[in-house]
Protein backbone atom coordinates (compact mmCIF):
# COMPACT_ATOMS: atom_id res chain seq x y z
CA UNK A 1 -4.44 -15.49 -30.29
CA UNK A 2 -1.64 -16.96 -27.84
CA UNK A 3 -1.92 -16.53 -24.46
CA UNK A 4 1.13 -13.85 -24.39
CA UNK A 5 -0.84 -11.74 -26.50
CA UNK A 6 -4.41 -11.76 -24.97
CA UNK A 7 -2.49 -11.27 -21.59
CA UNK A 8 -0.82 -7.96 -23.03
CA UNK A 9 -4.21 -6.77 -23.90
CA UNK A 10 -5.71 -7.37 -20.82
CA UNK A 11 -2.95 -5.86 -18.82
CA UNK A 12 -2.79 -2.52 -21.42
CA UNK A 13 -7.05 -2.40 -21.11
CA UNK A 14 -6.37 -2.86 -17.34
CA UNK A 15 -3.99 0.69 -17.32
CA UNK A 16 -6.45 2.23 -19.49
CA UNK A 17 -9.66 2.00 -17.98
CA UNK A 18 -7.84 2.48 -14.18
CA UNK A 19 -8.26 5.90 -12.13
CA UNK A 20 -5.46 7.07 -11.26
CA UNK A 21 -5.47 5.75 -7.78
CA UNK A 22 -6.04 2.05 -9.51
CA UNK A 23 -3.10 2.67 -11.18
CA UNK A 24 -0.87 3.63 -8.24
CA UNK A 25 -1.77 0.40 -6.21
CA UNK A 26 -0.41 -1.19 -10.01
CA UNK A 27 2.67 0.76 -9.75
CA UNK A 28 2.83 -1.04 -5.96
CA UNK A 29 2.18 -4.24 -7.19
CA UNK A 30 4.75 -4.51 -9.65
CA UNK A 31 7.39 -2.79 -7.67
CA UNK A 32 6.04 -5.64 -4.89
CA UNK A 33 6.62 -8.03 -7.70
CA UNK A 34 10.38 -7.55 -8.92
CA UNK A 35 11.26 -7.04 -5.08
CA UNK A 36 10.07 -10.44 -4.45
CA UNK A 37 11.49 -11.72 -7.53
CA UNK A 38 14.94 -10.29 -6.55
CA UNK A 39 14.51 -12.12 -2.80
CA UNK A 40 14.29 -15.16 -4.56
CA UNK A 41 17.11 -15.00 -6.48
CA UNK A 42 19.37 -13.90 -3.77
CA UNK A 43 17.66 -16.70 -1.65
CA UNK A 44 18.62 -18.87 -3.65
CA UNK A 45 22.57 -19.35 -3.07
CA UNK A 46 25.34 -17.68 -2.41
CA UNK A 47 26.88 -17.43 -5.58
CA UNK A 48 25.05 -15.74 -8.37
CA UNK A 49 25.69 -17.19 -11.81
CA UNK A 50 25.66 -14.10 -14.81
CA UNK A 51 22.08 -14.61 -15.80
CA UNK A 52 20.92 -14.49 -12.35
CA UNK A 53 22.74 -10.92 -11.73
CA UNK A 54 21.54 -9.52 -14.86
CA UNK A 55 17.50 -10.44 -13.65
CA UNK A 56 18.07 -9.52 -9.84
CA UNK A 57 19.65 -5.81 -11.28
CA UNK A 58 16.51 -5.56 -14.01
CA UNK A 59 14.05 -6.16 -11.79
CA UNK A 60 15.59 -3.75 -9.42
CA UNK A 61 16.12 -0.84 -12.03
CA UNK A 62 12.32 -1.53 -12.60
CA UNK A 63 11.51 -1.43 -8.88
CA UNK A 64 14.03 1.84 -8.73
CA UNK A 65 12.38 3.53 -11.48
CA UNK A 66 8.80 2.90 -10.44
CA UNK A 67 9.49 4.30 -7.27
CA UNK A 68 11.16 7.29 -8.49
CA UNK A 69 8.09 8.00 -10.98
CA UNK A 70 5.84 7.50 -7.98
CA UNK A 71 8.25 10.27 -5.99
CA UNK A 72 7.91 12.57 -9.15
CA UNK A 73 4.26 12.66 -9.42
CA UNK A 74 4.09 14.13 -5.84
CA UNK A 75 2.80 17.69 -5.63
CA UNK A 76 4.48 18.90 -2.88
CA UNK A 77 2.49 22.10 -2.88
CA UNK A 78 -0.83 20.51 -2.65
CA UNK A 79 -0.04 17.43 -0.69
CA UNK A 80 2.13 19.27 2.14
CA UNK A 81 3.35 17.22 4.76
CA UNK A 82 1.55 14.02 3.18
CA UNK A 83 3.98 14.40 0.24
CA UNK A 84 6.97 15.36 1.90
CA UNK A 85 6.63 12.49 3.99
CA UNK A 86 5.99 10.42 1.06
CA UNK A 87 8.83 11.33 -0.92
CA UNK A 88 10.80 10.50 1.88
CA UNK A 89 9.75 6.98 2.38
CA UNK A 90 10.31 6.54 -1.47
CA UNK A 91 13.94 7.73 -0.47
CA UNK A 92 14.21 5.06 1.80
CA UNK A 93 12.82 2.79 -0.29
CA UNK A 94 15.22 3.69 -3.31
CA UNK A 95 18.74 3.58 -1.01
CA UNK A 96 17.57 -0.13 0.28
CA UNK A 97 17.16 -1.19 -3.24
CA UNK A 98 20.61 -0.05 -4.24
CA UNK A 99 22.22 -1.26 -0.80
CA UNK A 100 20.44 -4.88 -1.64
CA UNK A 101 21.47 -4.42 -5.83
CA UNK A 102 25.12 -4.05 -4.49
CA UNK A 103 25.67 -5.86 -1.26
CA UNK A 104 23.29 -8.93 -2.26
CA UNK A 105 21.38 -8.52 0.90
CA UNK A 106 18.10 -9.51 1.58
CA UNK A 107 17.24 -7.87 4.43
CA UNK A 108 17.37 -4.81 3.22
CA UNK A 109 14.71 -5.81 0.75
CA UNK A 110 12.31 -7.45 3.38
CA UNK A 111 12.89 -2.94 4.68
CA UNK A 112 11.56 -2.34 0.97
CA UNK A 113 8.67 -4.53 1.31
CA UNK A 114 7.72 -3.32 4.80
CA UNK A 115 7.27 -0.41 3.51
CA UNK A 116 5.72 -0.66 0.26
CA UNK A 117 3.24 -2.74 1.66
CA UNK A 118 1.61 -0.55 4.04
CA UNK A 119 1.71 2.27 1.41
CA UNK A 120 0.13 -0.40 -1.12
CA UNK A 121 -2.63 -0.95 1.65
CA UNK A 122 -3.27 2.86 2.47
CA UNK A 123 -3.85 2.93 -0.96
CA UNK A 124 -6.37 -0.11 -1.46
CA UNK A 125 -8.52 1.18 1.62
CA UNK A 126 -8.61 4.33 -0.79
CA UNK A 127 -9.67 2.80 -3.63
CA UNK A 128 -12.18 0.69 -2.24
CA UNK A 129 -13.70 3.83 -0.41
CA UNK A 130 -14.16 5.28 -3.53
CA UNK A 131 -15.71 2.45 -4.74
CA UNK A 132 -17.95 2.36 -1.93
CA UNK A 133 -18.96 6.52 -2.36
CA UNK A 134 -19.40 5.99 -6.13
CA UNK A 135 -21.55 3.08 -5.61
CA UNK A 136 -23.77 5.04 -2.82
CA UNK A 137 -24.32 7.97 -5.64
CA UNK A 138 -24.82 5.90 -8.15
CA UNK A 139 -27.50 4.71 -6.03
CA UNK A 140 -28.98 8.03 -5.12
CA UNK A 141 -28.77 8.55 -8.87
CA UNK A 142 -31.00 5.78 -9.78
CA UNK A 143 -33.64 6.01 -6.83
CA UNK A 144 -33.65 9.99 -8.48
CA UNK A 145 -34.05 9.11 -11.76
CA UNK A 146 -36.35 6.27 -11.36
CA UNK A 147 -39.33 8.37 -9.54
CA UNK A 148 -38.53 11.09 -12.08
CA UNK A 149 -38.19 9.29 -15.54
CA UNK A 150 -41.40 6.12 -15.05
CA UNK A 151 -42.81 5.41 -18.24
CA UNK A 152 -46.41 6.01 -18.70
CA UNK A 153 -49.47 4.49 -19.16
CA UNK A 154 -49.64 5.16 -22.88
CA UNK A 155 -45.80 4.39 -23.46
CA UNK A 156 -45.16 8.50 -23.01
CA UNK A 157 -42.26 9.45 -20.78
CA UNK A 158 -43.27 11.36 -17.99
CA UNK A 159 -41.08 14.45 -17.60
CA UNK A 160 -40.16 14.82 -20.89
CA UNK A 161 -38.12 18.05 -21.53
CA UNK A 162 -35.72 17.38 -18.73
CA UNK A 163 -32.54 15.26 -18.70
CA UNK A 164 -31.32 12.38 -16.67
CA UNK A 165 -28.19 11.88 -14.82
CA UNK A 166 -26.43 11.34 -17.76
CA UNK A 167 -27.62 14.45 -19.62
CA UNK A 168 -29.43 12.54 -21.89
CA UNK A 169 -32.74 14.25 -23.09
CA UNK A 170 -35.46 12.42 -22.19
């Protein structure tokens, strides 16, 4: 198996077993990813040869369209002010992208990055909270199960007739 190909499956198995908050702070990275790629490009000199325009516009249709899937997933109803004032930032986000796509500016990509940045971090903190509650329960869980489910004496399971946390009957 190449490289290429055990890389694809790792990234695909990566989406797949994410929550959906993983897979936001993905969305981020890659977004992250073409921005910077696009900064180095336009870094680069003044005069862009073909090949380089054609990767600085990819990589900022993929940054453009990431952000605009991130802006439709918003529930506006649900998230109130949260997601108003999210949408708006992935406004701003979007109309630096297309002023840096045209004008071959920088700066207003280092703007994009600002931004995306702290809303990639907000997002980590949530993630690893998470992490952090489901570890404490999973905890609880076992310190639950353990006094309730001890094997006997005689190899007999002690409860039997009731089911552990994973509504398995023991």
């Amino acid at each position: 198996m190449s490289a290429k190909v055990a890389f694809d499956k790792y990234k695909k198995n990566k989406v797949i077993t994410s929550s959906g908050v993983e897979l936001i702070v993905q969305l981020y990275d890659e977004v992250i990813k073409n921005i910077q790629l696009v900064k180095v490009i336009l870094n680069k000199n003044d005069k862009l040869s073909f090949d380089e325009i054609k990767s600085k516009s990819k990589a900022i249709r993929k940054s453009i369209n990431i952000v605009t899937g991130l802006g439709d997933s918003l529930d506006m109803e649900k998230g109130g002010e949260i997601a108003t004032n999210l949408g708006k930032l992935y406004e701003f986000v979007n109309m630096r992208l297309l002023n840096a796509n045209v004008n071959n500016d920088p700066r207003m990509l280092d703007e994009a990055l600002r931004v995306l940045s702290e809303l990639r971090e907000a997002w980590v903190s949530i993630v690893e909270q998470a992490g952090k509650a489901k570890q404490k329960e999973v905890g609880e869980n076992q310190g639950k199960s353990g006094e309730r489910f001890r094997v006997g004496t005689e190899g007999g399971v002690k409860g039997a007739g009731t089911y552990n946390r994973l509504a398995i009957k023991t």
